[in-house]
Protein backbone atom coordinates (compact mmCIF):
# COMPACT_ATOMS: atom_id res chain seq x y z
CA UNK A 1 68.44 -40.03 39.15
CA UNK A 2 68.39 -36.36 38.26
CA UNK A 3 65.40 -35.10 36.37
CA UNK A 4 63.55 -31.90 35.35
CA UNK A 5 60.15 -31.73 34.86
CA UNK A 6 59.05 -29.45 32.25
CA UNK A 7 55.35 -27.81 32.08
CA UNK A 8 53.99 -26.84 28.94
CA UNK A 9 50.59 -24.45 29.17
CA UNK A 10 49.28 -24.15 25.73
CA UNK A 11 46.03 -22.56 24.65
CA UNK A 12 44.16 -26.17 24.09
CA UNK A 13 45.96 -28.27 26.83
CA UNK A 14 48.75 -28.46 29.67
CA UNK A 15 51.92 -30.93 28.36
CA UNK A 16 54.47 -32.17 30.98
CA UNK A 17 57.85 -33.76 30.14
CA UNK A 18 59.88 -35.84 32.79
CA UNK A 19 63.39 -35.17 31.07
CA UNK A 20 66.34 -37.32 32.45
CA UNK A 21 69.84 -36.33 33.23
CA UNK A 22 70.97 -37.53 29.54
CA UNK A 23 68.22 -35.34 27.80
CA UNK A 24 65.95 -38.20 27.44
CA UNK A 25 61.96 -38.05 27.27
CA UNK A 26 61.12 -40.82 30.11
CA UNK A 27 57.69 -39.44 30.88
CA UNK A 28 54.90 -37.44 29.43
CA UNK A 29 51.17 -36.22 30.72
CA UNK A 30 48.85 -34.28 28.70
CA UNK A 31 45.24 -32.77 30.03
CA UNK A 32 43.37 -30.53 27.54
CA UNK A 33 41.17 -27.59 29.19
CA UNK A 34 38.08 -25.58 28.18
CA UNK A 35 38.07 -22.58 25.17
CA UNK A 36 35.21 -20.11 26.77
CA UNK A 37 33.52 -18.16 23.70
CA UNK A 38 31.41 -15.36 25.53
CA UNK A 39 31.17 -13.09 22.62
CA UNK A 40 31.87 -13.39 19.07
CA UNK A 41 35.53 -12.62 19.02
CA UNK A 42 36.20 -13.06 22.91
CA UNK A 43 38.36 -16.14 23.44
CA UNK A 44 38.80 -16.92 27.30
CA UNK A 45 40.35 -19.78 29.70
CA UNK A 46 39.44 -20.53 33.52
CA UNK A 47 42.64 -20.41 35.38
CA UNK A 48 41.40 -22.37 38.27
CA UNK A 49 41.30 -25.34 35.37
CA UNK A 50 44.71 -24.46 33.99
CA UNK A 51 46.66 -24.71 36.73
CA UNK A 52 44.60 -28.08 37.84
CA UNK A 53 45.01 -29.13 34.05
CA UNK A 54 48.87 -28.55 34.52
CA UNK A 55 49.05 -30.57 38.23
CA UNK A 56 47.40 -33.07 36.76
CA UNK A 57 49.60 -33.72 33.59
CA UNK A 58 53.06 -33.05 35.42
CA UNK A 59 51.25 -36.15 38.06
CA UNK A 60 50.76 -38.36 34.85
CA UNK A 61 54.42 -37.71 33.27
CA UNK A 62 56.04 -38.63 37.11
CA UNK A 63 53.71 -41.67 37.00
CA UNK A 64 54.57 -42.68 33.49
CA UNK A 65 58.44 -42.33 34.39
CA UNK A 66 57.81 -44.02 37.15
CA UNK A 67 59.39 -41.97 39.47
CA UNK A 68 58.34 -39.61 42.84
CA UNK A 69 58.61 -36.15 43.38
CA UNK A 70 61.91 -36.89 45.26
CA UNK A 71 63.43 -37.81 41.89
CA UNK A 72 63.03 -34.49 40.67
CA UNK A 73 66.02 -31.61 40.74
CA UNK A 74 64.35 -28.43 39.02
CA UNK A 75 60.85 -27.15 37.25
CA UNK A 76 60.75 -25.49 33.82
CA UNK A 77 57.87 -23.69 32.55
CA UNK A 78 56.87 -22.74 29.17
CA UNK A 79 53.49 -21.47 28.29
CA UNK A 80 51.19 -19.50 25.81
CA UNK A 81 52.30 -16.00 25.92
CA UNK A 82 50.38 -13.33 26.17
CA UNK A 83 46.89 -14.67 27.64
CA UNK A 84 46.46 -12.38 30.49
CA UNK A 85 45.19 -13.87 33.99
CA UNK A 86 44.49 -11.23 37.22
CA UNK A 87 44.07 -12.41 40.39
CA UNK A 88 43.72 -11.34 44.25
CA UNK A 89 47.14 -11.14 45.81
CA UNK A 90 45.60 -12.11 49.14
CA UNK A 91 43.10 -14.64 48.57
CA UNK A 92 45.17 -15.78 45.01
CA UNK A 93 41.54 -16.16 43.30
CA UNK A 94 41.23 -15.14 40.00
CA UNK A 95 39.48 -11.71 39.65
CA UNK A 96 38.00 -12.80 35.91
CA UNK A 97 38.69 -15.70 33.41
CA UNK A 98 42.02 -15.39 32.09
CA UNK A 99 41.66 -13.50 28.25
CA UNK A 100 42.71 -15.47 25.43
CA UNK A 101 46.08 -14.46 23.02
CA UNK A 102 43.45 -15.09 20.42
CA UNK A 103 41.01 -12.64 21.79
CA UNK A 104 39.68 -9.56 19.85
CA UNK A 105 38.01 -7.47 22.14
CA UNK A 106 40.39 -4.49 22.44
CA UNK A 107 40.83 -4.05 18.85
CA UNK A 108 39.18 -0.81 18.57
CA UNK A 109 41.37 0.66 21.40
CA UNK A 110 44.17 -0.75 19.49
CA UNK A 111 43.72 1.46 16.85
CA UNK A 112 44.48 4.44 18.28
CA UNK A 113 47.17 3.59 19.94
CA UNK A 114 50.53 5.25 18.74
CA UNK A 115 52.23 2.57 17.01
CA UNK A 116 55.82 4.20 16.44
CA UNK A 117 55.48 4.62 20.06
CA UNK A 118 54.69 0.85 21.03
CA UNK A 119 57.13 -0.65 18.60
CA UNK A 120 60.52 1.68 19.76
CA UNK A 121 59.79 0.52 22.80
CA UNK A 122 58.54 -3.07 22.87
CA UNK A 123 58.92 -3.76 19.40
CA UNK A 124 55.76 -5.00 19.11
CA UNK A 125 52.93 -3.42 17.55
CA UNK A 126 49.26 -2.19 18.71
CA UNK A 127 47.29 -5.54 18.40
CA UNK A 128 44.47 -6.99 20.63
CA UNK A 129 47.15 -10.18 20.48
CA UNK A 130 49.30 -8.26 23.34
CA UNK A 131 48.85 -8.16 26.96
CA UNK A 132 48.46 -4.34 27.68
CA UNK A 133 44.84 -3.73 26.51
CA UNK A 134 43.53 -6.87 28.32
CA UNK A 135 45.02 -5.83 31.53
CA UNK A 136 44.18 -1.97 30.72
CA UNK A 137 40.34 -4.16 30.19
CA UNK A 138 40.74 -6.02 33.02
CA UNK A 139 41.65 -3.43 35.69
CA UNK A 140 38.26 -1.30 34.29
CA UNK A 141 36.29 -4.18 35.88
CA UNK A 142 37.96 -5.75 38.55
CA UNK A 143 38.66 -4.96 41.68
CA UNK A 144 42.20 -3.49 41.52
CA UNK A 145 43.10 -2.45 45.05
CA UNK A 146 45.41 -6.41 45.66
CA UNK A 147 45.27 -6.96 41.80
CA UNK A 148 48.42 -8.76 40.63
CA UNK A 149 48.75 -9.68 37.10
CA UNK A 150 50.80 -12.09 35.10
CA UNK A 151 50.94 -14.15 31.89
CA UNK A 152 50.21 -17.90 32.21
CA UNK A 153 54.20 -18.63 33.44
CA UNK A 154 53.61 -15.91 36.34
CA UNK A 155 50.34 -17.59 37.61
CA UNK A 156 51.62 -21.35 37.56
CA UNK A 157 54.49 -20.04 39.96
CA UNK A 158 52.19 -18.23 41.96
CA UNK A 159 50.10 -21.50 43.10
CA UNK A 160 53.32 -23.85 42.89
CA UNK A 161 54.98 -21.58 44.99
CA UNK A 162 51.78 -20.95 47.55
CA UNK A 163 51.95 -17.55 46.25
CA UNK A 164 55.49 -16.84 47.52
CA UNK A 165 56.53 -15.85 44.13
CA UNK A 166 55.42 -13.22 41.45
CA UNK A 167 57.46 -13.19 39.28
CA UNK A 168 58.12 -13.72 34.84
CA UNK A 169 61.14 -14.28 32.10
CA UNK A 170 62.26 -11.63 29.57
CA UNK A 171 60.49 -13.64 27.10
CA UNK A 172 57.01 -13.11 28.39
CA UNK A 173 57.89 -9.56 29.64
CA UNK A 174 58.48 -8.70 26.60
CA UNK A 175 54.78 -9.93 24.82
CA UNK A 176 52.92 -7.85 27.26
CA UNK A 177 53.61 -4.43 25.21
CA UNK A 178 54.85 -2.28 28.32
CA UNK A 179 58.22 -4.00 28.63
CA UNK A 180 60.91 -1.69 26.74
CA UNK A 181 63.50 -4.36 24.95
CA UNK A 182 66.52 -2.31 24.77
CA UNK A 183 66.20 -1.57 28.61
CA UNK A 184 65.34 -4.75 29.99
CA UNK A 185 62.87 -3.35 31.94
CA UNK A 186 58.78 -2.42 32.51
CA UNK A 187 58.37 1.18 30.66
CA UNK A 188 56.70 3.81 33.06
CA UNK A 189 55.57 6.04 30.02
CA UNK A 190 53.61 2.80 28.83
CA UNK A 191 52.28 1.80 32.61
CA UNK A 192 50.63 5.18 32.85
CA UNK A 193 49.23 4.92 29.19
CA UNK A 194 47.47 1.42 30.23
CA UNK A 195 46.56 2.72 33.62
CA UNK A 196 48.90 -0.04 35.14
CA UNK A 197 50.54 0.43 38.71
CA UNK A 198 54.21 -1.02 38.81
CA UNK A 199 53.42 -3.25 42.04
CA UNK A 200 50.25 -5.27 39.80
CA UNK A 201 53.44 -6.74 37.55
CA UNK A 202 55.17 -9.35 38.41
CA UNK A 203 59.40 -9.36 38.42
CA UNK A 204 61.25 -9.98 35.51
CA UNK A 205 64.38 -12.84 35.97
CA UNK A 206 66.40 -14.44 33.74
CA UNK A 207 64.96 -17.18 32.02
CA UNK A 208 67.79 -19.77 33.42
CA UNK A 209 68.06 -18.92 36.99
CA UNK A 210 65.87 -18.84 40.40
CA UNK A 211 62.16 -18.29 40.15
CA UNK A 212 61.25 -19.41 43.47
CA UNK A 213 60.40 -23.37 44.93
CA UNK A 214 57.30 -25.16 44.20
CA UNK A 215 55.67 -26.52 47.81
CA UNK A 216 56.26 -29.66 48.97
CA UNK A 217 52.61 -30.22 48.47
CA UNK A 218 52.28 -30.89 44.94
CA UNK A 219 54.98 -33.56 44.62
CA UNK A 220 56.11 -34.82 47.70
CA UNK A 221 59.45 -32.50 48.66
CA UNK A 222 60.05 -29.03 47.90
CA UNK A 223 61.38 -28.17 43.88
CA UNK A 224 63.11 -24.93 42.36
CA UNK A 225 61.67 -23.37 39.59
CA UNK A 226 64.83 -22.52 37.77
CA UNK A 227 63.03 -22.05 33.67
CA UNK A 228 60.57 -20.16 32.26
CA UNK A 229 60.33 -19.07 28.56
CA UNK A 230 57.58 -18.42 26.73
CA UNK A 231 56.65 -21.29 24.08
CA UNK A 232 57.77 -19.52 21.19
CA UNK A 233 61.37 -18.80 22.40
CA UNK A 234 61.36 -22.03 24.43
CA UNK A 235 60.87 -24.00 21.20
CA UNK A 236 63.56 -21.86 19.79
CA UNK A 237 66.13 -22.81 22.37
CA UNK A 238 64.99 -26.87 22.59
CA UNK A 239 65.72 -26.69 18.47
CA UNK A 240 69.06 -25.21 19.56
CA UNK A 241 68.15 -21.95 17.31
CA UNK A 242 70.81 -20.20 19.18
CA UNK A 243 72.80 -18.66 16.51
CA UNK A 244 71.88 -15.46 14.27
CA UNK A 245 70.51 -17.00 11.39
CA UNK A 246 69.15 -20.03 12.67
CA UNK A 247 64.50 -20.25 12.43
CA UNK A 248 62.20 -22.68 13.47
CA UNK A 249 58.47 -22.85 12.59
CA UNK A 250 56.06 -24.42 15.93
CA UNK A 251 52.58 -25.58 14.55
CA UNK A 252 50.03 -25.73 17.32
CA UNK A 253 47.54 -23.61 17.68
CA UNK A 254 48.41 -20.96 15.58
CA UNK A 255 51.88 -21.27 13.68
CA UNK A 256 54.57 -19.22 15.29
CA UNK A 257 58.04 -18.31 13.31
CA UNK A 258 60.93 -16.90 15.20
CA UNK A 259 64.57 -16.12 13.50
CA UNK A 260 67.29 -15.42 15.95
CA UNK A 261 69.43 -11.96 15.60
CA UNK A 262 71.64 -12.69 17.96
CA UNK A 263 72.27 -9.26 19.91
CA UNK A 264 71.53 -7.48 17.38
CA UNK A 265 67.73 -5.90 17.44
CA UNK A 266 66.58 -5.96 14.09
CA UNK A 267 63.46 -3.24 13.52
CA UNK A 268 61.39 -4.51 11.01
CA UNK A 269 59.34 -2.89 7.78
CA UNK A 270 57.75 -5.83 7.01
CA UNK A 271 55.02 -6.54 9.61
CA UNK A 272 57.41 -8.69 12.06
CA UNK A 273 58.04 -8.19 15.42
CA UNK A 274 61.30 -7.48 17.32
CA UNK A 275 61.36 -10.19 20.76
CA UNK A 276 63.06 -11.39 23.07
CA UNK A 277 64.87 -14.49 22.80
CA UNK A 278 67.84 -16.63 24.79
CA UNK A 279 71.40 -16.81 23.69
CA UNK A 280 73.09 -20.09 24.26
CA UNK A 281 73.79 -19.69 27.93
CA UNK A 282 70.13 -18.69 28.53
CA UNK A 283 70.77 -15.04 28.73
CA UNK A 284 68.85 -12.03 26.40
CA UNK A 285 68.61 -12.28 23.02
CA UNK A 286 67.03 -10.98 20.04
CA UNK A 287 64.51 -12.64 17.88
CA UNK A 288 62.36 -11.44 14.62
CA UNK A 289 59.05 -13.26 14.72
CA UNK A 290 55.65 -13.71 12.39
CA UNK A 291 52.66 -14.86 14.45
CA UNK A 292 50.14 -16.53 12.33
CA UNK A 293 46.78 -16.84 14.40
CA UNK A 294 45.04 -20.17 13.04
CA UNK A 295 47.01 -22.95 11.52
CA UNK A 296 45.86 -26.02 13.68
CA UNK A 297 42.95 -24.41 14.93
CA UNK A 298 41.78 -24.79 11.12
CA UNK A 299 41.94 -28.72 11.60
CA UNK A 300 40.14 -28.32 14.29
CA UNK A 301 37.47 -25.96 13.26
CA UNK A 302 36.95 -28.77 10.27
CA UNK A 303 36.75 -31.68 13.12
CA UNK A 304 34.86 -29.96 16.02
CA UNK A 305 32.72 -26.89 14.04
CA UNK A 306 32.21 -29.28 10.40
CA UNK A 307 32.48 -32.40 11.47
CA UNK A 308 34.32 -33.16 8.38
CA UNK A 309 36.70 -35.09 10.15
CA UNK A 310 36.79 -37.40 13.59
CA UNK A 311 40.60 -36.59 14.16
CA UNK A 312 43.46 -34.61 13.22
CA UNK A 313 45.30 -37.80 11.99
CA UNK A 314 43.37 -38.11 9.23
CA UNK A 315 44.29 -35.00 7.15
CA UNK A 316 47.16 -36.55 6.15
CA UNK A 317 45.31 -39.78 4.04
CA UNK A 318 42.69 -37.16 3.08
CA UNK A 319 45.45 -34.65 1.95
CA UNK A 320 47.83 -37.44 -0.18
CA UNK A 321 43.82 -39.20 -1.61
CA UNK A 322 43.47 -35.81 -4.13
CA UNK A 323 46.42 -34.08 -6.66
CA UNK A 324 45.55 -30.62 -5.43
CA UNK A 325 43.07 -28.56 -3.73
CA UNK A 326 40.70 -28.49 -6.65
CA UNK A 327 40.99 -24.91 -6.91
CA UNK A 328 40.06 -24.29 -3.22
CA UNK A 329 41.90 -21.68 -1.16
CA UNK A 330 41.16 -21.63 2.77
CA UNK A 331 42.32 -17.91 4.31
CA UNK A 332 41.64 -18.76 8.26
CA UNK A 333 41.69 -15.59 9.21
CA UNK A 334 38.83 -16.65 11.89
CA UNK A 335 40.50 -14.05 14.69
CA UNK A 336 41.87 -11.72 12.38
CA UNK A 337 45.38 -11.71 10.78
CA UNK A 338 48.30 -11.65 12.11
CA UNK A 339 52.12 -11.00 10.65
CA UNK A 340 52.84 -9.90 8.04
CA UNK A 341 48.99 -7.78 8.16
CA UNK A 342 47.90 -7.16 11.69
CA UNK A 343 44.28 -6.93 10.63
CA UNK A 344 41.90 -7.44 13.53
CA UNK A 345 39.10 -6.73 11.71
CA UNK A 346 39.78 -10.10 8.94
CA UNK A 347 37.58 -12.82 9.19
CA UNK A 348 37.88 -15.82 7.32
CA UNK A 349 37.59 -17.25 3.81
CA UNK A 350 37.26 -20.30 1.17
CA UNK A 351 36.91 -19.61 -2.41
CA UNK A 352 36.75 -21.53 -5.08
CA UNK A 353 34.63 -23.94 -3.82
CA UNK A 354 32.56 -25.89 -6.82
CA UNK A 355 29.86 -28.86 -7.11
CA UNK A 356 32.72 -31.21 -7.33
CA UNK A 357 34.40 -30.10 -4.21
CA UNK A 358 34.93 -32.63 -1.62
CA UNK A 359 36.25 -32.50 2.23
CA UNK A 360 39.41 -34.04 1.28
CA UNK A 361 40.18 -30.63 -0.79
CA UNK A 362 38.71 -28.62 1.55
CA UNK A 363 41.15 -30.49 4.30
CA UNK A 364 43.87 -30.08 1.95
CA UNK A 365 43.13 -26.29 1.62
CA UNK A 366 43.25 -26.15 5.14
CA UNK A 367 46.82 -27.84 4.79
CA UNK A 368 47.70 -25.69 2.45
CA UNK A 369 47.14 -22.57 4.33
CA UNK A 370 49.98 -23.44 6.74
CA UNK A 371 52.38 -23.84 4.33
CA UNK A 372 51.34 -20.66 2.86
CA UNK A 373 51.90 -18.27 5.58
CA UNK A 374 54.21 -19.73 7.00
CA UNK A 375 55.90 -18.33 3.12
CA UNK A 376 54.90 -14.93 3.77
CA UNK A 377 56.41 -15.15 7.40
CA UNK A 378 59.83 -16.44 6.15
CA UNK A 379 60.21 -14.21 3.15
CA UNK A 380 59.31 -10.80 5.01
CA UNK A 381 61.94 -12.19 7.62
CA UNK A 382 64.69 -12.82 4.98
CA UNK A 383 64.31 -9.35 3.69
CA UNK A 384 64.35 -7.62 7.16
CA UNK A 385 67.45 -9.39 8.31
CA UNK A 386 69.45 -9.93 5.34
CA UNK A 387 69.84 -13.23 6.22
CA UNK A 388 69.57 -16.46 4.63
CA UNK A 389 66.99 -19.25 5.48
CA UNK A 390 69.42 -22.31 4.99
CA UNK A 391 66.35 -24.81 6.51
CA UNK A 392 63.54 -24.36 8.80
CA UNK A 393 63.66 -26.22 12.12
CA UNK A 394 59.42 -27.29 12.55
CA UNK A 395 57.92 -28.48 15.69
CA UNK A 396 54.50 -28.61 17.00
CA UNK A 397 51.50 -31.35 16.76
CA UNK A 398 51.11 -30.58 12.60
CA UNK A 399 54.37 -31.28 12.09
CA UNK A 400 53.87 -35.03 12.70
CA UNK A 401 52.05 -34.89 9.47
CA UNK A 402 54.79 -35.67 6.24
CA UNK A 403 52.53 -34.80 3.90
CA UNK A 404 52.58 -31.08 5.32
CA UNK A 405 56.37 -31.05 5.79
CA UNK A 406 56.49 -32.10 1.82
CA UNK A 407 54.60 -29.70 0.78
CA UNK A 408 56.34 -26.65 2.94
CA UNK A 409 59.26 -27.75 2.01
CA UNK A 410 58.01 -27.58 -1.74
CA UNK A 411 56.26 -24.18 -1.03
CA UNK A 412 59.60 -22.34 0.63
CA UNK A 413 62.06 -24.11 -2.14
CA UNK A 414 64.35 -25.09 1.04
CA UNK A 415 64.83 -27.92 3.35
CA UNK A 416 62.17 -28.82 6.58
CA UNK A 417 64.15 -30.35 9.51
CA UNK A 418 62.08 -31.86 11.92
CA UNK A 419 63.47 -33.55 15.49
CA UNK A 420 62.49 -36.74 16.37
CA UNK A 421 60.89 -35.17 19.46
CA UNK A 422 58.65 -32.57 18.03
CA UNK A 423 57.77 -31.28 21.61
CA UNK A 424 60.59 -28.57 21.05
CA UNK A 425 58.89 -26.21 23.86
CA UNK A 426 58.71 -28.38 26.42
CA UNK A 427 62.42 -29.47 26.18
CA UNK A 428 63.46 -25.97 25.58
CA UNK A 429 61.96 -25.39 29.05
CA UNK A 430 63.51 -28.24 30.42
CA UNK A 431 67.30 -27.18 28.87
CA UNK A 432 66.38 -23.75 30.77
CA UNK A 433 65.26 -25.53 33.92
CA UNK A 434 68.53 -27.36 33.93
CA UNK A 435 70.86 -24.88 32.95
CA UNK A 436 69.28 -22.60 35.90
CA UNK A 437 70.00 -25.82 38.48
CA UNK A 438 73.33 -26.62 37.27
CA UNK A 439 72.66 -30.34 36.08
CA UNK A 440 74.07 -29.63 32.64
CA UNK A 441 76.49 -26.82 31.91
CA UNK A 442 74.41 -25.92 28.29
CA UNK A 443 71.46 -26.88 26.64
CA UNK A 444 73.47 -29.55 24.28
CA UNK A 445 72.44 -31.90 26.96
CA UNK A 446 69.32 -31.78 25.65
CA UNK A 447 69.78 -30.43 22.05
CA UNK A 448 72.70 -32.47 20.92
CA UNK A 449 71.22 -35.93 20.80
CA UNK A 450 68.14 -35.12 18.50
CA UNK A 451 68.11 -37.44 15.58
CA UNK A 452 66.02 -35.06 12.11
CA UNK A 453 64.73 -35.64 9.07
CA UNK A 454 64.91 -33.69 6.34
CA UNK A 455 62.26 -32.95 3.86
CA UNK A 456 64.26 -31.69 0.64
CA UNK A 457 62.06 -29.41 -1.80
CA UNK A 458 60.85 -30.40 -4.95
CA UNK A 459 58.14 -28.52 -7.55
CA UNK A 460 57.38 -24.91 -6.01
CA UNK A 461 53.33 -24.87 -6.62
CA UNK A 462 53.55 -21.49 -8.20
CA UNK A 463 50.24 -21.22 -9.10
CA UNK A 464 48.69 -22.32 -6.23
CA UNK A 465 50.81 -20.02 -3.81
CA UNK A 466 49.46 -16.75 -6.46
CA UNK A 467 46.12 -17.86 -5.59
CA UNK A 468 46.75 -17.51 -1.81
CA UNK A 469 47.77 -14.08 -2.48
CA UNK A 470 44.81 -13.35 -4.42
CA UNK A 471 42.70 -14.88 -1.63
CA UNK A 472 44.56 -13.02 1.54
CA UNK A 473 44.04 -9.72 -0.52
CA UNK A 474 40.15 -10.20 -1.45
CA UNK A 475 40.17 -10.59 2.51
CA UNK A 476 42.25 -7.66 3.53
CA UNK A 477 40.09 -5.78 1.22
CA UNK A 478 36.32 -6.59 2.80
CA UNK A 479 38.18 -6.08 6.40
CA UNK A 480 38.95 -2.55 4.49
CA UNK A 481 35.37 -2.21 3.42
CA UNK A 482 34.01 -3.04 7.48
């Protein structure tokens, strides 16, 4: 048997995937890890726990396919993108907790950063969300003489590979904001802006190739590395978004849009970003993307902070029990805004709340919100492209929920495909992995046998969707006023 096992490090939990030689799911593993609050706005993770967090669930998915180490050909890696980790390149301790995507700290540096500047180059622009001013942060504190620094991908090679290997994907290079896009390579104007010496950053390699061999330690024989994307683009390329034109929509965390321009980088005036992606064979492309910070996180906020609900299952019921919101709007802008705003300073919202408001409308809201920006998203990347949004391609743990897929289908006027395997990232990473070790000759190994169903539009809720605006406005406006 020929397998790949594919690790997925998100920002609430490590996923593995034991993918078989005919692009089959035979095992899975899951282990959630801690969110670290230390100040209001500072979102961190202990690395030492993700990378036991990710042991541990690729150990569950081998014992759930019932196979051994021996049984597996190749590694993929896919991970949140640009949490920042910095560790000792000696002793391979971490040098501080590793700082959140979500975190807000740097925003005030952000600011005066020259934007024109940051987006030629990376096409990104100044936002805490980015890599640069948490390393830049980092690097103030820590000891920096054997500092080496990666994104989550970089430091899960580093202990598989006993610290043999420093090294990242184009992907992940380019969410750090000191990767230029058109060259391929780190920028040295932007490494002396951020105070970063070249030898801290790790490599950059193809995202389909050799990343180095994971010690015979962890499962029994030696294993190449031969994936790593980061989960955005990874869930692009396991929905087999490979051609210009072609969008997907992951729903985890936050909600995360990406629209492939082929080789053509696409600058946008609309609050989008200009990424890295893979073409079909694994190689560079070019991506347009919308970042929304909370979508999930909402649901959560109204299980774990409320107590409104015991589980994320139940949104659904409470969603489908009411005919609307009852005049409820949820903005859940809790770290900010992201595309199409970039507004650090946002904080979140709900209006419209009355005497007969219940949690079911308030859980719809939170529903709603989703759908809602994930609008925005879509329309500012139809404009910026010129091209047209045919379907949307969803993945993610929200898009289990029909009564969500409904109502974005409903809310964008066009049809919601969703795979039968919504864990998109994983086998993205997994297509990579195998690709990179030669068990399949393209990713339709894995792609090609994905049964969908498709959630056709009905009545656009006009009224509701002007409300949003009104709402995200109100917001953008008392961010305005400090």
């Amino acid at each position: 048997m020929k397998a790949v096992l594919a690790l997925d490090q998100g920002t609430t939990g490590s996923t593995a995937l034991v993918v078989d030689e005919g692009g089959r799911v035979v095992g899975r593993g899951y282990r959630e890890i801690t969110q670290h609050y230390p100040e209001a706005g500072w979102v961190e993770h202990d690395p030492e726990e993700i990378w036991t967090a990710t042991l541990a669930a690729a150990r569950d998915a081998l014992a759930a396919a019932r196979i051994e180490g021996s049984d597996i050909s190749a590694i993929g890696i896919t991970n949140q993108r640009e949490t920042t980790v910095l560790w000792d390149r000696r002793t391979g301790r971490p040098l501080h907790r590793a700082i959140v995507w979500q975190d807000r700290r740097t925003a005030e540096r952000c600011r005066r950063l020259d934007a024109e500047l940051i987006r030629e180059k990376t096409g990104l622009v100044p936002d805490p969300y980015f890599s640069a001013t948490k390393l830049e942060w980092l690097l103030a504190r820590c000891p920096r003489e054997r500092a080496a620094f990666g994104t989550v991908d970089t430091w899960l090679v580093h202990r598989l590979s006993g610290g043999r290997a420093h090294v990242t994907d184009p992907t992940n290079a380019s969410r750090t904001m000191l990767y230029d896009i058109a060259a391929h390579a780190w920028d040295e104007d932007l490494l002396a802006l951020f105070g970063v010496r070249r030898e801290v950053l790790p490599e950059v390699r193809p995202s389909s190739g050799a990343f180095g061999v994971a010690e015979a330690t962890w499962f029994g024989r030696e294993v190449p590395i031969t994936g790593i994307a980061g989960d955005q683009q990874a869930a692009l390329f396991g929905q087999g978004c490979v051609a210009p034109g072609s969008a997907k929509n992951t729903y985890g965390t936050g909600a995360f849009l990406l629209l492939n321009t082929g080789q053509e980088r696409v600058r946008s005036a609309r609050g989008l970003l200009t990424t890295v992606a893979c073409d079909a064979r694994g190689g560079p492309a070019y991506a347009l993307e919308g970042s929304v910070f909370i979508a999930g996180a909402a649901v959560q906020w109204l299980r774990d902070g409320l107590a409104l609900i015991g589980s994320a299952g139940e949104t659904e019921a409470l969603a489908r029990s009411v005919p609307d919101a009852g005049g409820v709007t949820f903005v859940p802008a809790f770290v900010g805004l992201g595309a199409p705003y970039w507004e650090p300073r946002a904080r979140g919202a709900i209006v419209g709340l009355t005497r007969g408001t219940t949690r079911a409308h308030l859980v719809r809201a939170a529903l709603e919100a989703m759908a809602f920006s994930t609008r925005e998203v879509l329309e500012a990347m139809s404009a910026d492209s010129g091209l047209p949004l045919s379907d949307l391609r969803v993945d993610g743990g929200a898009a289990a929920n029909d009564w969500l897929m409904q109502f974005q289908a409903d809310v964008l006027g066009s049809g919601v495909r969703r795979p039968d395997v919504v864990e998109s990232t994983a086998l993205g990473a997994a297509a990579l992995a195998g690709m990179g070790a030669g068990i399949w000759p393209s990713a339709d190994a894995v792609v090609a046998g994905r049964h969908y169903r498709t959630f056709e539009p009905g009545a656009r809720p006009e009224a509701a969707w002007r409300e949003w605006q009104r709402a995200v406005r109100a917001v953008l406006a008392w961010a305005e006023d400090g």
